[in-house]
PDB file of N, CA and C in Angstrom:
ATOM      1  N   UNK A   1      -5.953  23.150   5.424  1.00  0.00           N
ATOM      2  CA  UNK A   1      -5.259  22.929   6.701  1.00  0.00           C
ATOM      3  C   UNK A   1      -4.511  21.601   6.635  1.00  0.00           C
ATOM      4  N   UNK A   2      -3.284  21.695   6.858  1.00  0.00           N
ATOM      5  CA  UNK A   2      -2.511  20.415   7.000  1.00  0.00           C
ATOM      6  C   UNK A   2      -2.455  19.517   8.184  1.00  0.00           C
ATOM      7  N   UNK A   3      -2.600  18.272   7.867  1.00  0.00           N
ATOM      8  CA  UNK A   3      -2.882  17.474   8.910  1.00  0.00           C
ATOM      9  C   UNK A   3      -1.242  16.649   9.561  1.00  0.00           C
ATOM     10  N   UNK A   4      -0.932  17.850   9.504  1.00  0.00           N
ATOM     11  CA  UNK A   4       0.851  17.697  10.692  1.00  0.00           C
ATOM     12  C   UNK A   4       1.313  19.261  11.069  1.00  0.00           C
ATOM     13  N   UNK A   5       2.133  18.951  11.686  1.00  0.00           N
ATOM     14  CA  UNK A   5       2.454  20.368  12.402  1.00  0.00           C
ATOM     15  C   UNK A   5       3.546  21.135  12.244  1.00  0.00           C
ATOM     16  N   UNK A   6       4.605  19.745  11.385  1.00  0.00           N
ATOM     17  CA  UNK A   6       5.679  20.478  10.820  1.00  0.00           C
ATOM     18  C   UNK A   6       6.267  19.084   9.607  1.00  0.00           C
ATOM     19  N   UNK A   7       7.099  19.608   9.019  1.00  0.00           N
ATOM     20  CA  UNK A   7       7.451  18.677   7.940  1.00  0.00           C
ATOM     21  C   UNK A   7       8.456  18.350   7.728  1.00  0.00           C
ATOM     22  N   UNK A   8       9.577  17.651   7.648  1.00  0.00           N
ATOM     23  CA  UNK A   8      10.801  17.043   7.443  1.00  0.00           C
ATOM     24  C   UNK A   8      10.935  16.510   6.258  1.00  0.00           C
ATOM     25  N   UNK A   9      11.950  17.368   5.115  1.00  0.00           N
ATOM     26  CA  UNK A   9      11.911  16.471   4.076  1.00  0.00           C
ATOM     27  C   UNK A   9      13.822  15.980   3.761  1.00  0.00           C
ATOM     28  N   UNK A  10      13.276  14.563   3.888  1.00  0.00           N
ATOM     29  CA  UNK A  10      14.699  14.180   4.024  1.00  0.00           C
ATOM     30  C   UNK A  10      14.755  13.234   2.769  1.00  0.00           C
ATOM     31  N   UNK A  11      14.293  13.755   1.565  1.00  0.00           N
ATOM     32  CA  UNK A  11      14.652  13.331   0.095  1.00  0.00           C
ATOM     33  C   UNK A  11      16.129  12.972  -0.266  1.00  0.00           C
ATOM     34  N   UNK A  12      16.735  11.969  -0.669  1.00  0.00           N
ATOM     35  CA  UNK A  12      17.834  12.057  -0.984  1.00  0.00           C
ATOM     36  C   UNK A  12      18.968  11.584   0.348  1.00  0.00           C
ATOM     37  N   UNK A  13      18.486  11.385   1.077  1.00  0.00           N
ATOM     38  CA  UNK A  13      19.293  11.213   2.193  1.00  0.00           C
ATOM     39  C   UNK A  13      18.965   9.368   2.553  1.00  0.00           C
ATOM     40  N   UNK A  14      19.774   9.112   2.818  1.00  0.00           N
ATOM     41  CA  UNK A  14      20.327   7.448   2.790  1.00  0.00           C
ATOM     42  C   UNK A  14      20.217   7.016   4.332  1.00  0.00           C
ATOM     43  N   UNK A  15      19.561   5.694   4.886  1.00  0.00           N
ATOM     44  CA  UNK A  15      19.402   5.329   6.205  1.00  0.00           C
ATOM     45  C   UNK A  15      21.169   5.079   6.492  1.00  0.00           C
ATOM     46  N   UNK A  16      21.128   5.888   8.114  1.00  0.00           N
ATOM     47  CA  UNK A  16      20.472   6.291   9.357  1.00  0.00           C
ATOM     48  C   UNK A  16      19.381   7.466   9.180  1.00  0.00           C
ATOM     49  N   UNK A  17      19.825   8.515   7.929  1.00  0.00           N
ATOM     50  CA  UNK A  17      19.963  10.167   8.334  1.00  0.00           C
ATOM     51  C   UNK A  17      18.274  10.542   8.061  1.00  0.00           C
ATOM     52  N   UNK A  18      17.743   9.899   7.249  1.00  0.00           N
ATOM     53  CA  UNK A  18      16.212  10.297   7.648  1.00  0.00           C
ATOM     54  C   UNK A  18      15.647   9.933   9.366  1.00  0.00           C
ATOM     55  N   UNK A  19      16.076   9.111   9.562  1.00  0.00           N
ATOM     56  CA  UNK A  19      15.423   8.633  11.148  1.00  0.00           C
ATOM     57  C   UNK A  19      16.188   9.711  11.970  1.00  0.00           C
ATOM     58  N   UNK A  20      17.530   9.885  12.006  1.00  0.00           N
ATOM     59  CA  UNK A  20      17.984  11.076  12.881  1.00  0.00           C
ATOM     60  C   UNK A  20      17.827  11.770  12.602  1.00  0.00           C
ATOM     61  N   UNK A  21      16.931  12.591  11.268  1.00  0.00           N
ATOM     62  CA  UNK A  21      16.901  13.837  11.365  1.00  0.00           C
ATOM     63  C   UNK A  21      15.592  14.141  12.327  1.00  0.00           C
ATOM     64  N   UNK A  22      14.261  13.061  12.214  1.00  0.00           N
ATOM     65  CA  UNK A  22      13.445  12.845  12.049  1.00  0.00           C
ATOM     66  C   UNK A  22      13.502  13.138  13.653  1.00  0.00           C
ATOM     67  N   UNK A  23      13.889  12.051  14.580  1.00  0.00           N
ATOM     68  CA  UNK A  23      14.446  12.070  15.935  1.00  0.00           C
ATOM     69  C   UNK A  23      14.619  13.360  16.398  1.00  0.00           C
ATOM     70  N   UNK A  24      15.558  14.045  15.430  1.00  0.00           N
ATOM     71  CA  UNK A  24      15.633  15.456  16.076  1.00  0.00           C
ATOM     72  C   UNK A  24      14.550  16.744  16.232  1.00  0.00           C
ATOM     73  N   UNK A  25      14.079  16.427  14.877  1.00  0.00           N
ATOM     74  CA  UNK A  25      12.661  17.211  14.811  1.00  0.00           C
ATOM     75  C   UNK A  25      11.827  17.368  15.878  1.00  0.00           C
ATOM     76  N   UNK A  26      11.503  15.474  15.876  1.00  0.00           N
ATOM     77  CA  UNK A  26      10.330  15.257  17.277  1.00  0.00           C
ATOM     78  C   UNK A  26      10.743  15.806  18.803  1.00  0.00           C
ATOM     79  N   UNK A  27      12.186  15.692  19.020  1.00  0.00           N
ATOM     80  CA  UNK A  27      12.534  16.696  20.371  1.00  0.00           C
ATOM     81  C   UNK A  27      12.126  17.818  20.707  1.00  0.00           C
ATOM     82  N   UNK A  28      12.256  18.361  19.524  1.00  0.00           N
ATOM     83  CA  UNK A  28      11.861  20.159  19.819  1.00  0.00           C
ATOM     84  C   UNK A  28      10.065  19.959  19.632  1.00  0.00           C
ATOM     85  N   UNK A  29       9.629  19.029  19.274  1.00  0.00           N
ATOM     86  CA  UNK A  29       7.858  19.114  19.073  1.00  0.00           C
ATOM     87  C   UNK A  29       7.407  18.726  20.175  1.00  0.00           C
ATOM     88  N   UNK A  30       5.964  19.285  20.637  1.00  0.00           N
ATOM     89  CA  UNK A  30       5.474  18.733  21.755  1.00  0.00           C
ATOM     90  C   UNK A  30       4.651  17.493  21.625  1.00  0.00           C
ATOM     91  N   UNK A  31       4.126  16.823  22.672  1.00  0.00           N
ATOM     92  CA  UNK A  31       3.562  15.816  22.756  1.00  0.00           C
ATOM     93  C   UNK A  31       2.146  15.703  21.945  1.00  0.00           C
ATOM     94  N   UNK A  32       1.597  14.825  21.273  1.00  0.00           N
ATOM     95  CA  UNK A  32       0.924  15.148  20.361  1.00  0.00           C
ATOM     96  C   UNK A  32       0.660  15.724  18.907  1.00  0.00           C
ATOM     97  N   UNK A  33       2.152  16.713  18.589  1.00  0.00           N
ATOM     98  CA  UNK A  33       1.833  16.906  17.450  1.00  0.00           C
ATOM     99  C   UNK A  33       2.625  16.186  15.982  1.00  0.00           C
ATOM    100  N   UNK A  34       2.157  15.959  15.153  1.00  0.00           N
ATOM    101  CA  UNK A  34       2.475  15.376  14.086  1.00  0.00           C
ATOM    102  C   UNK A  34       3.702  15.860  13.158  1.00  0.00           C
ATOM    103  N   UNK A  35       4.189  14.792  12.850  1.00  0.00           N
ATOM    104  CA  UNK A  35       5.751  15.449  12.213  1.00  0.00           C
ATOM    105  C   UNK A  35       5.473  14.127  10.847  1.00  0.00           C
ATOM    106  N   UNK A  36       5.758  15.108   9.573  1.00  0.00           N
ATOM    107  CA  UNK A  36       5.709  14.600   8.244  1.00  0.00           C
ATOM    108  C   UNK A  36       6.796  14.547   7.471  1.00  0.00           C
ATOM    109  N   UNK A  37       6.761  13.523   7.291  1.00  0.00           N
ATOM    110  CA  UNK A  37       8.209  13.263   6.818  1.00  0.00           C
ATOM    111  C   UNK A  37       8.150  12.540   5.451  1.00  0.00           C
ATOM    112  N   UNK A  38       8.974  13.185   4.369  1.00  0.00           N
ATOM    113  CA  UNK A  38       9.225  12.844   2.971  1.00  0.00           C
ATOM    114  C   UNK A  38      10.535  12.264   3.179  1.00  0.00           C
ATOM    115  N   UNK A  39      10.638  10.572   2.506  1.00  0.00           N
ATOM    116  CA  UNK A  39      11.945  10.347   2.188  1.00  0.00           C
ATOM    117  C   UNK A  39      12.017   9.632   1.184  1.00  0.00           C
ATOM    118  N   UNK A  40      13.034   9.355   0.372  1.00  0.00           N
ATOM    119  CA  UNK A  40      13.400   8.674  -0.594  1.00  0.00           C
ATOM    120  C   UNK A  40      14.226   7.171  -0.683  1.00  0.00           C
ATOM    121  N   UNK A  41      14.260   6.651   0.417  1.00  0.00           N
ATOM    122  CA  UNK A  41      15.183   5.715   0.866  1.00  0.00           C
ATOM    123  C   UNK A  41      14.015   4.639   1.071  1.00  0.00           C
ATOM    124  N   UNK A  42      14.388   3.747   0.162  1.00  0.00           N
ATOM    125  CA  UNK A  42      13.130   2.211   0.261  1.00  0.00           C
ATOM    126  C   UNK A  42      13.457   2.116   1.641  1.00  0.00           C
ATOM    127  N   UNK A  43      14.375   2.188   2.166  1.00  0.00           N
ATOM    128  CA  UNK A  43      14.303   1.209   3.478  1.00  0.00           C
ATOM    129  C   UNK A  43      14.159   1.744   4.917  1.00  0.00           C
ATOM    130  N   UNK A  44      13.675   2.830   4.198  1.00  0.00           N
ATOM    131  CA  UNK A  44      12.800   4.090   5.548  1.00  0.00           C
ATOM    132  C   UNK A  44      11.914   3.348   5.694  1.00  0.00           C
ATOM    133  N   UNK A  45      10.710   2.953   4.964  1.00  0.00           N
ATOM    134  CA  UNK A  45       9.629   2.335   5.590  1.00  0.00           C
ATOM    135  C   UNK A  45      10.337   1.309   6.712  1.00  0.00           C
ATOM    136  N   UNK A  46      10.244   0.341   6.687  1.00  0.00           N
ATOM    137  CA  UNK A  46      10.365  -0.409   7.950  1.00  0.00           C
ATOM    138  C   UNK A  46      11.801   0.005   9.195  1.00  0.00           C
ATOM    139  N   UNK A  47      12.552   1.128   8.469  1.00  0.00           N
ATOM    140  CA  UNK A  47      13.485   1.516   9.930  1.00  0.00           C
ATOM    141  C   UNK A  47      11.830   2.660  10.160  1.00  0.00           C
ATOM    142  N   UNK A  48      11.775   3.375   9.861  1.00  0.00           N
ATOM    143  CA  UNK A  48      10.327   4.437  10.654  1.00  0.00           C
ATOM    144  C   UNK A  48       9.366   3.601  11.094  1.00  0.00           C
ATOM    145  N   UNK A  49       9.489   2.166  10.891  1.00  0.00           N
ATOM    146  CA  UNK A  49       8.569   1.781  11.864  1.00  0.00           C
ATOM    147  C   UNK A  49       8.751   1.044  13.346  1.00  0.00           C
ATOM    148  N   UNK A  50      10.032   0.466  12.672  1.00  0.00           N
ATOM    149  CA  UNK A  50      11.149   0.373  14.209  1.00  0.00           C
ATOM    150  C   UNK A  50      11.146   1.235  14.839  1.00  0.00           C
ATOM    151  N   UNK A  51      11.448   2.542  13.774  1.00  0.00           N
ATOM    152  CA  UNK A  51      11.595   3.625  14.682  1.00  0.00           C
ATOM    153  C   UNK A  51      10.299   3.978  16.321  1.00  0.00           C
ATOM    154  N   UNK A  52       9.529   3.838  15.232  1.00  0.00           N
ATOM    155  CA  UNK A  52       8.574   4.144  16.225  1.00  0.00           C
ATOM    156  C   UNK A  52       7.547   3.102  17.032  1.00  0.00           C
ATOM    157  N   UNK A  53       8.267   1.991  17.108  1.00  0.00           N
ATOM    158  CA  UNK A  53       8.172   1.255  18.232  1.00  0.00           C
ATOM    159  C   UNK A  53       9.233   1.045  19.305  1.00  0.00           C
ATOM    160  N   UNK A  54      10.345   1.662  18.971  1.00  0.00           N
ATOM    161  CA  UNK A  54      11.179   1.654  20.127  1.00  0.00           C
ATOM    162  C   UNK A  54      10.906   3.102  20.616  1.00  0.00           C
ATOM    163  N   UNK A  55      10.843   4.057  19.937  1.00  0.00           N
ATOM    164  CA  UNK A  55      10.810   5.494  21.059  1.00  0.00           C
ATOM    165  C   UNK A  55       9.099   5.765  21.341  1.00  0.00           C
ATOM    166  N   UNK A  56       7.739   4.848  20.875  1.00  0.00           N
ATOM    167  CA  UNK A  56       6.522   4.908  21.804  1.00  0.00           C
ATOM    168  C   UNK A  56       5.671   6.436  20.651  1.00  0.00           C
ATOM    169  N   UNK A  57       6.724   6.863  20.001  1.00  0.00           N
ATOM    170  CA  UNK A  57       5.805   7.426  18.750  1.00  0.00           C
ATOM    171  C   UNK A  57       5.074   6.504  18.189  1.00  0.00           C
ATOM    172  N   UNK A  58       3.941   7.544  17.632  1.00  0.00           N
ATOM    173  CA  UNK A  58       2.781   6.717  16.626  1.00  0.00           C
ATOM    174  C   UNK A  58       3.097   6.741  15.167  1.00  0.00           C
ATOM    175  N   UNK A  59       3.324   5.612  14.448  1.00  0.00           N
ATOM    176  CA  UNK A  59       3.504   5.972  13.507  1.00  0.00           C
ATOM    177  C   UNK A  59       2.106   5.747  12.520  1.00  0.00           C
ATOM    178  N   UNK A  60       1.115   7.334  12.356  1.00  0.00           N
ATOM    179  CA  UNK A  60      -0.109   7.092  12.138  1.00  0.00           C
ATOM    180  C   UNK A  60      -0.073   6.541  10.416  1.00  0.00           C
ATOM    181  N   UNK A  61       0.687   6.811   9.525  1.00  0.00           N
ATOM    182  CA  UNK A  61       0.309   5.903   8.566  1.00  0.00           C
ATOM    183  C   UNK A  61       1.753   6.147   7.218  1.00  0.00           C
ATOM    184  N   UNK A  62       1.921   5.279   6.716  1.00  0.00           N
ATOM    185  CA  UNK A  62       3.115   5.445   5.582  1.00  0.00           C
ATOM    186  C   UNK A  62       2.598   5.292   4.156  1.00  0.00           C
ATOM    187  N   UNK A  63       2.947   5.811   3.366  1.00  0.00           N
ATOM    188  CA  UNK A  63       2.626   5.370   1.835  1.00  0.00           C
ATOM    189  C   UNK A  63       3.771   6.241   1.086  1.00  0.00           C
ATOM    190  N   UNK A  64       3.924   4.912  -0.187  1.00  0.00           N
ATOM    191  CA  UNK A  64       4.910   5.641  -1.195  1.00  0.00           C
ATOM    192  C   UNK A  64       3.949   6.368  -2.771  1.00  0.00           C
ATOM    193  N   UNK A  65       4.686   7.573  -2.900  1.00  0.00           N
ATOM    194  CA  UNK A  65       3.905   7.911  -4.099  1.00  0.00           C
ATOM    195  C   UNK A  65       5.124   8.142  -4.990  1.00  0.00           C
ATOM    196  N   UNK A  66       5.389   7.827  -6.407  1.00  0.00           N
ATOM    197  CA  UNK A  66       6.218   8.221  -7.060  1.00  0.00           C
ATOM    198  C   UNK A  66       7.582   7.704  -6.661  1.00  0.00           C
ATOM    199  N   UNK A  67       7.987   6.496  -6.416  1.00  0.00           N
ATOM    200  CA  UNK A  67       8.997   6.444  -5.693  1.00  0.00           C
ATOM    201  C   UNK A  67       9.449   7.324  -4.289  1.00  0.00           C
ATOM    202  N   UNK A  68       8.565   8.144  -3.782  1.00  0.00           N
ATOM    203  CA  UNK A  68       8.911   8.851  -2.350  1.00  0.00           C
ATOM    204  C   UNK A  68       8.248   8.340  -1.064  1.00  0.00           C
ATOM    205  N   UNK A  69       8.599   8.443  -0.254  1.00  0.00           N
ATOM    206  CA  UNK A  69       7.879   7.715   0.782  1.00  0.00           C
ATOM    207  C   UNK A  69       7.644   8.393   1.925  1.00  0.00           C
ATOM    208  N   UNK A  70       6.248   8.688   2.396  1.00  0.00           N
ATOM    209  CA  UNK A  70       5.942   9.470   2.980  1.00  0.00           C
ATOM    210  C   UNK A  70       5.063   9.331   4.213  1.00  0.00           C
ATOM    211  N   UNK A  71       5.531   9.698   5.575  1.00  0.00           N
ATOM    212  CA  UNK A  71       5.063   9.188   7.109  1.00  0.00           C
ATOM    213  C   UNK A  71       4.919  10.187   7.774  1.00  0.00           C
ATOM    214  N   UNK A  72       3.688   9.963   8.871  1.00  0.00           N
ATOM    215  CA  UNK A  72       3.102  10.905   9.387  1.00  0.00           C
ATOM    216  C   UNK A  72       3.376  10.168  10.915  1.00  0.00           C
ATOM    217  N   UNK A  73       4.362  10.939  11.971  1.00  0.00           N
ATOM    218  CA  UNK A  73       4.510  10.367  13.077  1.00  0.00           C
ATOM    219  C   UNK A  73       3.965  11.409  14.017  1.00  0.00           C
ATOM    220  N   UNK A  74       3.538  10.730  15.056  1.00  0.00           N
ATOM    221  CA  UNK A  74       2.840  11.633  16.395  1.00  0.00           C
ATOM    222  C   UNK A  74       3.693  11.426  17.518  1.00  0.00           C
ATOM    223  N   UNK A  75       4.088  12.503  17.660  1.00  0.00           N
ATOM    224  CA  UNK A  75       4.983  12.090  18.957  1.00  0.00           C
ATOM    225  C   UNK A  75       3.974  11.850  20.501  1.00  0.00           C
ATOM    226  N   UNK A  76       4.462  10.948  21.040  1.00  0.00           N
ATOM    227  CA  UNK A  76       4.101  10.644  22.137  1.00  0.00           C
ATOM    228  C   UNK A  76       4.023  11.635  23.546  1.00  0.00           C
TER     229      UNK A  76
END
């Protein structure tokens, strides 16, 4: 059983476009459930964490494996 509810993989894609895709995802998700997100862009970690102190998502935890970088957000 996977511990998110849907997955976003935005490999290859260059900041803004992981956070807006990411943004868009969480709209259509309801409150509470977890959205996982694969990206490849070093500098996702700290915009996904901006991210989710300005829109009140949780951002429950980040880690890179292999050069990929990978976040588990809860929408609010």
């Amino acid at each position: 059983m996977a511990d998110f509810n849907q997955e976003l993989d935005a490999s290859g894609l260059n900041c803004p476009l992981p956070i807006l895709r990411a943004k868009k995802t969480l709209t259509g998700m309801e409150s509470g459930q977890v959205l996982h997100v694969i990206a490849t862009d070093p500098g996702s970690v700290k915009d996904f964490d901006a991210f989710a102190k300005q829109t009140g998502n949780e951002l429950l935890d980040s880690r890179e494996e292999g050069g990929k970088f990978f976040f588990r957000i809860q929408k609010s």
